[in-house]
Protein backbone atom coordinates (compact mmCIF):
# COMPACT_ATOMS: atom_id res chain seq x y z
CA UNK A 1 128.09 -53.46 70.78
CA UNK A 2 130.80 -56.59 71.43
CA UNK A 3 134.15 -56.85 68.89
CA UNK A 4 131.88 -59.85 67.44
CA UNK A 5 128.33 -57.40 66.79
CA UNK A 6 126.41 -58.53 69.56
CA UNK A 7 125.03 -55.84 71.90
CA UNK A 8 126.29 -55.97 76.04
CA UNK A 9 124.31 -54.98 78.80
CA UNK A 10 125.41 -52.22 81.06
CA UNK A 11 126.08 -54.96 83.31
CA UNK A 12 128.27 -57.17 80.72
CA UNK A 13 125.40 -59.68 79.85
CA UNK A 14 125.74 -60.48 76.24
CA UNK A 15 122.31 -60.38 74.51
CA UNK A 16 122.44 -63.09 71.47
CA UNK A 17 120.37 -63.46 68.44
CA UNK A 18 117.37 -65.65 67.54
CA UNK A 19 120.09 -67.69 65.39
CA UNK A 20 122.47 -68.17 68.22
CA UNK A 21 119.55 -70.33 70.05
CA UNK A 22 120.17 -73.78 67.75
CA UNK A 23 124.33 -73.65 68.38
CA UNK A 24 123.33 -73.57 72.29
CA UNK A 25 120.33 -76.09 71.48
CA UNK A 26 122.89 -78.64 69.36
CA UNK A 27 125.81 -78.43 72.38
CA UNK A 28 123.37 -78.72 74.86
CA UNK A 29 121.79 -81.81 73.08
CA UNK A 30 125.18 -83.25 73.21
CA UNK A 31 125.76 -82.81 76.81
CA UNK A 32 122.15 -84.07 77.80
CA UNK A 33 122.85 -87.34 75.65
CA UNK A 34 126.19 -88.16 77.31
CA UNK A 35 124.64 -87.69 80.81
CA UNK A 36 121.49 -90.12 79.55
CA UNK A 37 124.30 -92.60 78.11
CA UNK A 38 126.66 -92.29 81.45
CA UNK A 39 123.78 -93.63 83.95
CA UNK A 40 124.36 -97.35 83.15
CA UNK A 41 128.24 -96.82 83.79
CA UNK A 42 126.77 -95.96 87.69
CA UNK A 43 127.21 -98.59 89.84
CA UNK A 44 128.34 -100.10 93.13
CA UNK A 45 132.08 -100.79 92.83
CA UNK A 46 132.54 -98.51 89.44
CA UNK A 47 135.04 -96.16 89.76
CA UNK A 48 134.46 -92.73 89.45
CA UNK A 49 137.77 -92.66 86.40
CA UNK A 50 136.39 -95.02 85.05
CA UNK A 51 132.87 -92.69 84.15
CA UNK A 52 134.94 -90.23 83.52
CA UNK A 53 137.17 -91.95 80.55
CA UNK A 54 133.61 -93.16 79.43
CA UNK A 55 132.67 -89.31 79.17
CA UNK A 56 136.12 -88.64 77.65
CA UNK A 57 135.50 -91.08 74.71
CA UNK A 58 132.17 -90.46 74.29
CA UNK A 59 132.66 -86.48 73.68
CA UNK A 60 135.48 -87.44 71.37
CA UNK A 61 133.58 -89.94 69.27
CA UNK A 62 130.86 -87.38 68.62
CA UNK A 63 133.74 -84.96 67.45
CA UNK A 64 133.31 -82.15 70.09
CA UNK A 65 135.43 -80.36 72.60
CA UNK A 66 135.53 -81.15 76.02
CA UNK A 67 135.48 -77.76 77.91
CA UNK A 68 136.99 -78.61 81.52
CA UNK A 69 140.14 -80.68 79.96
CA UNK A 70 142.61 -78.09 80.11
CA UNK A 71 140.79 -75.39 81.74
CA UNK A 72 142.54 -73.88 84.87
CA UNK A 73 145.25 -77.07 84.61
CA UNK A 74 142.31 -79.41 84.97
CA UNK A 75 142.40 -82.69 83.64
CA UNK A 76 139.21 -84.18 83.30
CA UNK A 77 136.22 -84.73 81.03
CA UNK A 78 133.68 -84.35 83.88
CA UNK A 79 133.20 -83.42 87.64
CA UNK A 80 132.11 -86.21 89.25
CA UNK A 81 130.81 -85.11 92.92
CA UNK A 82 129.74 -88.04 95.71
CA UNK A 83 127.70 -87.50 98.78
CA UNK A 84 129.21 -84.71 101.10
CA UNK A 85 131.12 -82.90 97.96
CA UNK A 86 129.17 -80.06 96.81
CA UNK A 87 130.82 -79.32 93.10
CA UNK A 88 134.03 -79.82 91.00
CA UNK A 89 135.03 -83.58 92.51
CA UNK A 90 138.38 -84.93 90.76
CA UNK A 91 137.37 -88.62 88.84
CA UNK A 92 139.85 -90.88 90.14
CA UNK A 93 139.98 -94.68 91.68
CA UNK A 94 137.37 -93.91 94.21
CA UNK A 95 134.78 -97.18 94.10
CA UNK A 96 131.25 -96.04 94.37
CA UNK A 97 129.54 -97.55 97.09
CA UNK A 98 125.96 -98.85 98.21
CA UNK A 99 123.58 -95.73 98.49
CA UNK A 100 126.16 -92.92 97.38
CA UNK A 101 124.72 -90.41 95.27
CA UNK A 102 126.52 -88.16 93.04
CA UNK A 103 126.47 -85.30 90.88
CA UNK A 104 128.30 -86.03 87.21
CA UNK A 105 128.84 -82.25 85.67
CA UNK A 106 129.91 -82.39 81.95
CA UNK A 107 130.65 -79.25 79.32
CA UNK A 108 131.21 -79.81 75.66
CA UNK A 109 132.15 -77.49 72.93
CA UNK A 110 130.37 -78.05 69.93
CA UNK A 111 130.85 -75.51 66.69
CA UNK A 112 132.30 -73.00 69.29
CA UNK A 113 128.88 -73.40 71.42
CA UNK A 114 129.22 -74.41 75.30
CA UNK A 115 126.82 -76.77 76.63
CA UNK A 116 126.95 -76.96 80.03
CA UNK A 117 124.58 -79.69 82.26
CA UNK A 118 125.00 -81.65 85.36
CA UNK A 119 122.26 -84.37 87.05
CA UNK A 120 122.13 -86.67 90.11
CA UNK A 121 122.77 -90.31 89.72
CA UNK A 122 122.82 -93.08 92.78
CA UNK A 123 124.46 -96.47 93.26
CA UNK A 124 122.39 -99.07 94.32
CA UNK A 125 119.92 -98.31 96.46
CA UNK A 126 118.71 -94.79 96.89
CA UNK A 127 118.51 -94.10 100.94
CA UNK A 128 114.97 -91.89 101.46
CA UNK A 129 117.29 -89.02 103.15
CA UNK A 130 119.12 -88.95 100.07
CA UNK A 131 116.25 -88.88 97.57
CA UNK A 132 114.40 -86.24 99.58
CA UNK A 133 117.19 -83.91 99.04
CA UNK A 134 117.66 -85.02 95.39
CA UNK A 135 113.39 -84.33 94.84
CA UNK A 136 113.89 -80.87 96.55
CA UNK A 137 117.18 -79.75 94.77
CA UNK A 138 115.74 -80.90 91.29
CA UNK A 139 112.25 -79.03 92.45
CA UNK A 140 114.72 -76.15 93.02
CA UNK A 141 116.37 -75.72 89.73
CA UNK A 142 112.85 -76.09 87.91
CA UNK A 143 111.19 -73.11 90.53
CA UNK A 144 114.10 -71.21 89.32
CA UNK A 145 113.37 -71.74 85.90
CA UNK A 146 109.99 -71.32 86.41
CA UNK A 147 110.93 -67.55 87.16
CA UNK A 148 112.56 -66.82 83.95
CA UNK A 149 110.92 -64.37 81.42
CA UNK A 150 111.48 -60.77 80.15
CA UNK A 151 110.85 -57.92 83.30
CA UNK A 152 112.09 -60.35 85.66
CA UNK A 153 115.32 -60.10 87.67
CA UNK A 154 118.01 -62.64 88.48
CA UNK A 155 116.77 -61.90 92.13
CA UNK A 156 113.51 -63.17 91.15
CA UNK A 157 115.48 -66.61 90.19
CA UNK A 158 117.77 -67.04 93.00
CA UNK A 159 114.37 -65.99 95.47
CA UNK A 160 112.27 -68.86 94.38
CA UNK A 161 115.52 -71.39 94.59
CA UNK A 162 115.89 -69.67 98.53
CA UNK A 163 112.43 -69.39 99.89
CA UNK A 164 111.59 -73.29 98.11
CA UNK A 165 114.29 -74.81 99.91
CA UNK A 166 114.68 -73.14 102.98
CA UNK A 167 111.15 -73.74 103.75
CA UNK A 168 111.96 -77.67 103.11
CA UNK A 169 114.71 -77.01 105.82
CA UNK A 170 117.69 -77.49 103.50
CA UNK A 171 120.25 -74.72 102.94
CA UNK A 172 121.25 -73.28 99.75
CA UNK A 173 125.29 -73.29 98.97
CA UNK A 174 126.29 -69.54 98.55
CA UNK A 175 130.29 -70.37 97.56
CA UNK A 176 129.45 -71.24 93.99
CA UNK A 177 126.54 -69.80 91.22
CA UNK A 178 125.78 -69.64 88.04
CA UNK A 179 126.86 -68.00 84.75
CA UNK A 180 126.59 -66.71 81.91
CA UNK A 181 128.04 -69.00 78.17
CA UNK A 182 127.20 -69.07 74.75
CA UNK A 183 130.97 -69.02 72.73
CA UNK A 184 132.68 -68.68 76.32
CA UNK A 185 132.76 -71.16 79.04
CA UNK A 186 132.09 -68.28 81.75
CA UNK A 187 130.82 -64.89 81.45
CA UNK A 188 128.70 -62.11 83.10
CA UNK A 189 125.97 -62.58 85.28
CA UNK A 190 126.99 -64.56 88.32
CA UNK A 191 123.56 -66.13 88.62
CA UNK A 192 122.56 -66.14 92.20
CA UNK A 193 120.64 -69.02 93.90
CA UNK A 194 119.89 -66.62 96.69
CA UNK A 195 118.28 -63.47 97.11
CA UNK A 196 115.76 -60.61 96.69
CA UNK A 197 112.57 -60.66 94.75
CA UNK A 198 112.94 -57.69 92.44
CA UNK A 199 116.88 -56.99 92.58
CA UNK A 200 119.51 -57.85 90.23
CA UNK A 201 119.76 -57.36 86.56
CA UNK A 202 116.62 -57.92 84.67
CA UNK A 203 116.11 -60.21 82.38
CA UNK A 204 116.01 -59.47 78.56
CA UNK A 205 115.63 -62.01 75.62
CA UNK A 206 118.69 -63.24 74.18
CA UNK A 207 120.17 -63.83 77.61
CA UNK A 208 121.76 -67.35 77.90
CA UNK A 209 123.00 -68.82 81.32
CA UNK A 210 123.14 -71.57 83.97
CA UNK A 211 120.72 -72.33 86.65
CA UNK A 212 122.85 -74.46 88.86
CA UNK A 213 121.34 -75.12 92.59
CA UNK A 214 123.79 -76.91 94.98
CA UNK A 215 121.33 -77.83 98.37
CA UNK A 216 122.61 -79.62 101.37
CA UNK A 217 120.74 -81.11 103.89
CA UNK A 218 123.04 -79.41 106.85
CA UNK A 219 124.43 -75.92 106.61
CA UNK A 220 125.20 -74.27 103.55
CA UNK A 221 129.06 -73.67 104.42
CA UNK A 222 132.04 -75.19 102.00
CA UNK A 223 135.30 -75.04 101.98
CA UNK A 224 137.71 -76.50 99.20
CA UNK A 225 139.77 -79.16 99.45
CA UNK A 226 143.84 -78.69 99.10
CA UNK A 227 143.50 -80.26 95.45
CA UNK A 228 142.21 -76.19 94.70
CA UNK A 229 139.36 -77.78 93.14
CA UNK A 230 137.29 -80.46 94.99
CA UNK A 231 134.89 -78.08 97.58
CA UNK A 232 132.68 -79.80 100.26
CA UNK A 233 130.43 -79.06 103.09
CA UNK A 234 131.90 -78.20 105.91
CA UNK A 235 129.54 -80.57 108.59
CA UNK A 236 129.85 -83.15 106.09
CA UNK A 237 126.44 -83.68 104.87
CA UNK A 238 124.68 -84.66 101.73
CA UNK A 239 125.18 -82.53 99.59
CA UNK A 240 123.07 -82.01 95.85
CA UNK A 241 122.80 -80.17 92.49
CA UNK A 242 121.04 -79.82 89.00
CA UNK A 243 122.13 -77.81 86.31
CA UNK A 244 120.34 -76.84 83.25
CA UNK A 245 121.87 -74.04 80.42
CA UNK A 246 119.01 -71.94 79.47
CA UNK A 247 118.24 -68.67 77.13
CA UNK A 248 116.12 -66.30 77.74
CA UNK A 249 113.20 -66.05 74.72
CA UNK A 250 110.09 -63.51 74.08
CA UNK A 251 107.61 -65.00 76.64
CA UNK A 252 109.55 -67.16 79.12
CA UNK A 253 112.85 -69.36 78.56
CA UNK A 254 114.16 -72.16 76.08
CA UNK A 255 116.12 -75.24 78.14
CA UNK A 256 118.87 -75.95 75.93
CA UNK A 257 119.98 -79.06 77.83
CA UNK A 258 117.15 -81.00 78.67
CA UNK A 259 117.25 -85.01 78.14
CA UNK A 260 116.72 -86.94 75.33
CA UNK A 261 114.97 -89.89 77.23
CA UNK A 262 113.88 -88.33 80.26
CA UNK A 263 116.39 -88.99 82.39
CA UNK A 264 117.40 -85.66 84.22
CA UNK A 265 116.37 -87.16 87.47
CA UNK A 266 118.08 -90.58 88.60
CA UNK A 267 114.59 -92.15 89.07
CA UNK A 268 113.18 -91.05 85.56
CA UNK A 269 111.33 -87.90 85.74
CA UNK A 270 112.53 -85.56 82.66
């Protein structure tokens, strides 16, 4: 049992109880609905601060928290990711230009819930090298999900990401996973998007956690940036990721941060 009543896995995952699920469904909700609000803000010669100060004010209005302002000396309502940067881009005065896509990662806090959700967005037109690798990273995450239930393992999750996107010839990123929230931002497991059919801890109802795919179309190497924060691939290429939070529920899973208007995927499929 945990200080607050809830039982821990041998492995540290929190198990949470059938009440927990509508905190994690209403922060969630929130996340999602910024994200659907934020894709009219994308657009050739918008600057990535100035999303960001749109996400700022929108989390504010709606009287949540925002989870990354503050965190680690970070400064930002969002990470806003474009083209070859793989996760956790600084917003700044960068102009978005014809044909970059980019990943927009936002947390809130809402009632001491985490909801955690990132999506793809493009500026102008969408080049078809780009929106392969968008289609096969957002095919990814849902294989992934796909793969959550009871008796499974979080091998069985980061297996289907693997074998889908390898066999597209894409690499997965293996620098960044993952993880487990509910009242905490991070926690046990580190969810894989690699691996071993069969392996890992297994799944158990209650479980809630991030499926988080990051695909490039070149190797899967990163390295970060001397910022501490912004990582990228190291041959330069495109780089993608989708993020859903998710719980774990009697006969499969429950997406707590799915959109409002269909809009998880930049051209329109929820």
């Amino acid at each position: 049992m945990s200080a607050d009543g809830g039982r821990v896995t041998r492995e540290g995952i929190r198990i949470y109880e059938d009440g927990d699920f509508a905190g994690m469904h209403k922060a969630g909700e929130l996340a999602a609905q910024i994200l659907d609000e934020v894709a009219e803000h994308v657009f050739v010669g918008q600057t990535t601060g100035a999303i960001d100060d749109f996400i700022r004010n929108r989390v504010n209005d709606a009287g949540a928290i925002s989870a990354t302002i503050g965190y680690k000396g970070y400064q930002h309502a969002s990470c806003i990711s474009v083209n070859h940067v793989v996760c956790h881009g600084i917003p700044g005065d960068k102009k978005l230009k014809d044909g970059d896509i980019l990943n927009i990662d936002v947390t809130v806090i809402v009632d001491g819930w985490y909801g955690d959700t990132s999506r793809m967005y493009v500026a102008g037109k969408l080049p078809r090298k780009a929106e392969r690798l968008i289609q096969v990273t957002h095919d990814a995450l849902m294989l992934g999900i796909e793969a959550v239930k009871p008796g499974n393992t979080f091998g069985d999750i980061g297996h289907a990401i693997q074998t889908y996107v390898e066999a597209q010839r894409m690499s997965v990123v293996r620098d960044f996973c993952g993880h487990g929230l509910g009242r905490v931002f991070h926690a046990p497991p580190n969810v894989l998007h690699y691996g071993r059919a069969r392996t890992g801890p297994v799944l158990e109802e209650g479980m809630f956690f991030t499926i988080e795919p990051m695909v490039n179309v070149g190797r899967p190497e990163t390295k970060v940036l001397a910022d501490d924060w912004t990582a990228v691939t190291r041959d330069k290429s495109l780089s993608a990721q989708f993020e859903h939070s998710i719980g774990v529920t009697a006969d499969g899973c429950d997406i707590f941060t799915l959109s409002p208007a269909g809009l998880f995927h930049p051209t329109y499929k929820s």
